[in-house]
C-alpha atoms as a PDB file:
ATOM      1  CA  UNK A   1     152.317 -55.652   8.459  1.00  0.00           C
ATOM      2  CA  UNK A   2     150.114 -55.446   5.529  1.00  0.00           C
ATOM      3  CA  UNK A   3     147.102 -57.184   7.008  1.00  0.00           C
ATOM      4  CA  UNK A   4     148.059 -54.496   9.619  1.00  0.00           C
ATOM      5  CA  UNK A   5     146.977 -51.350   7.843  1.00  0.00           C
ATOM      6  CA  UNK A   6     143.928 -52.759   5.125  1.00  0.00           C
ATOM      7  CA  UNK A   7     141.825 -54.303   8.455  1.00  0.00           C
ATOM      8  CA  UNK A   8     140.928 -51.286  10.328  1.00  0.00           C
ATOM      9  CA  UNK A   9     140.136 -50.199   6.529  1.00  0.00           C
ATOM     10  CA  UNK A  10     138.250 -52.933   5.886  1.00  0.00           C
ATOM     11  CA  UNK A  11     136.119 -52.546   9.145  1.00  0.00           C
ATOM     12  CA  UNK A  12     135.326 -49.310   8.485  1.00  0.00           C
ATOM     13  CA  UNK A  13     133.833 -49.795   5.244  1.00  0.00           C
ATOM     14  CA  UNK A  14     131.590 -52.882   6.298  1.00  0.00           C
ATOM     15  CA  UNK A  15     130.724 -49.929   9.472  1.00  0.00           C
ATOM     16  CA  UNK A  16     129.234 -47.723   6.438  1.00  0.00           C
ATOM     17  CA  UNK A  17     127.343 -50.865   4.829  1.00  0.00           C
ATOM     18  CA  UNK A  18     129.843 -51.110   1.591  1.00  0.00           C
ATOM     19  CA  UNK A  19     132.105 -53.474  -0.243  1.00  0.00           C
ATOM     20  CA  UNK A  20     135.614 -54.380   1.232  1.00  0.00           C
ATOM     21  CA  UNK A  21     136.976 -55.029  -2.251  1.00  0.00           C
ATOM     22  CA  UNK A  22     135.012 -52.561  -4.676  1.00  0.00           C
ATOM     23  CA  UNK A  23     133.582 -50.150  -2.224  1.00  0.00           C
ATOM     24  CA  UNK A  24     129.968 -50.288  -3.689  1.00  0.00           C
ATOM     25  CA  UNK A  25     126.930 -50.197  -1.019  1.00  0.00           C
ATOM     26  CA  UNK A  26     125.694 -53.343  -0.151  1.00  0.00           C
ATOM     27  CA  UNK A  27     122.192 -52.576  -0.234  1.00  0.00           C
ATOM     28  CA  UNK A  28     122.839 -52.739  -3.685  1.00  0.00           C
ATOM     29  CA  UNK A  29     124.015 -56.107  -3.420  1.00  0.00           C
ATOM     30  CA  UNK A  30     121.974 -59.355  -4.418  1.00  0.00           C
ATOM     31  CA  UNK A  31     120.796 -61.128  -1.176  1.00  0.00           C
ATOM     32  CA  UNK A  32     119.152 -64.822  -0.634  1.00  0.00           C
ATOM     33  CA  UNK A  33     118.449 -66.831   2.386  1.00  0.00           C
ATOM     34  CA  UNK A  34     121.089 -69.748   3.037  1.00  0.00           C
ATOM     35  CA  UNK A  35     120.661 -71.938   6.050  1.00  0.00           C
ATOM     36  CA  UNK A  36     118.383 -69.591   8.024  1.00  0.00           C
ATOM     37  CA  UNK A  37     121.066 -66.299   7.123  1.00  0.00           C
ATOM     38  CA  UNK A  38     120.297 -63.532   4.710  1.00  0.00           C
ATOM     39  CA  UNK A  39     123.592 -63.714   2.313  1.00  0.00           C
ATOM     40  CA  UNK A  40     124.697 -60.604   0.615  1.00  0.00           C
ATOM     41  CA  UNK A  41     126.594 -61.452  -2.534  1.00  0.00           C
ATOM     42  CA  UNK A  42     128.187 -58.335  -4.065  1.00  0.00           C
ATOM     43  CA  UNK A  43     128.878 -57.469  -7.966  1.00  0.00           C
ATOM     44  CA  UNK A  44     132.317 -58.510  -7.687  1.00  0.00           C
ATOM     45  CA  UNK A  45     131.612 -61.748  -6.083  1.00  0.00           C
ATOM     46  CA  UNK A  46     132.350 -61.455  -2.090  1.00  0.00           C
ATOM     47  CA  UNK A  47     129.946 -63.059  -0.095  1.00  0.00           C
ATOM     48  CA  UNK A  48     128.692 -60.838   3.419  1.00  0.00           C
ATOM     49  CA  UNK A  49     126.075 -62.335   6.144  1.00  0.00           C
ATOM     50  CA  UNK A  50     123.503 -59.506   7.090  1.00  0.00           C
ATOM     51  CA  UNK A  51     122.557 -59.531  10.566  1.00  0.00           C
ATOM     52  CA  UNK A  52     119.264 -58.817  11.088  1.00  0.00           C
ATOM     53  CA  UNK A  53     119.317 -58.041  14.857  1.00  0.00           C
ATOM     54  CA  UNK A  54     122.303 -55.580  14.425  1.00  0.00           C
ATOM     55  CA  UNK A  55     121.974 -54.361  10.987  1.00  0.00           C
ATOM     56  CA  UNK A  56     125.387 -55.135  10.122  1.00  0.00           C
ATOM     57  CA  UNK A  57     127.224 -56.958   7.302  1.00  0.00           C
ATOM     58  CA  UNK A  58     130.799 -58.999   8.214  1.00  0.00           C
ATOM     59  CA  UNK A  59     132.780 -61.387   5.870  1.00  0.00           C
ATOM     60  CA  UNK A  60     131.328 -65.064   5.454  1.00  0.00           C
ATOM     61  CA  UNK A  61     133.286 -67.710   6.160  1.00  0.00           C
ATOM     62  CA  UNK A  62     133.792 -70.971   3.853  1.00  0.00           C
ATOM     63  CA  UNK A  63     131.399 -72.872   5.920  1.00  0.00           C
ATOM     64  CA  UNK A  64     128.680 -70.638   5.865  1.00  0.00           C
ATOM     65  CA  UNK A  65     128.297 -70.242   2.079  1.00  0.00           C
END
């Protein structure tokens, strides 16, 4: 139920370009190159993969970082 009402949250802030956890923009957010992906690393430590094509941030999974 819980994971029920913070996802559509959660998608709507990484719609706007921020932070699911501390809301700040991600443009903000430190970014590097990793295995041919531009990595967004956020100041309190979640991990996003920017896609270029799209211009959208989602989560990165364990494998990818």
């Amino acid at each position: 139920m819980f994971k029920n009402l913070i996802s559509p949250i959660q998608a709507w802030l990484l719609s706007q370009g921020r932070c699911v956890g501390c809301g700040e923009p991600l443009s903000k957010a430190i970014k590097a190159t990793v295995r041919g992906q531009t990595t967004a690393t956020c100041k309190c430590g979640r991990i996003f993969i920017f896609d270029n094509k799209k211009c959208t941030y989602r989560r990165a999974l364990f494998s990818e970082v």
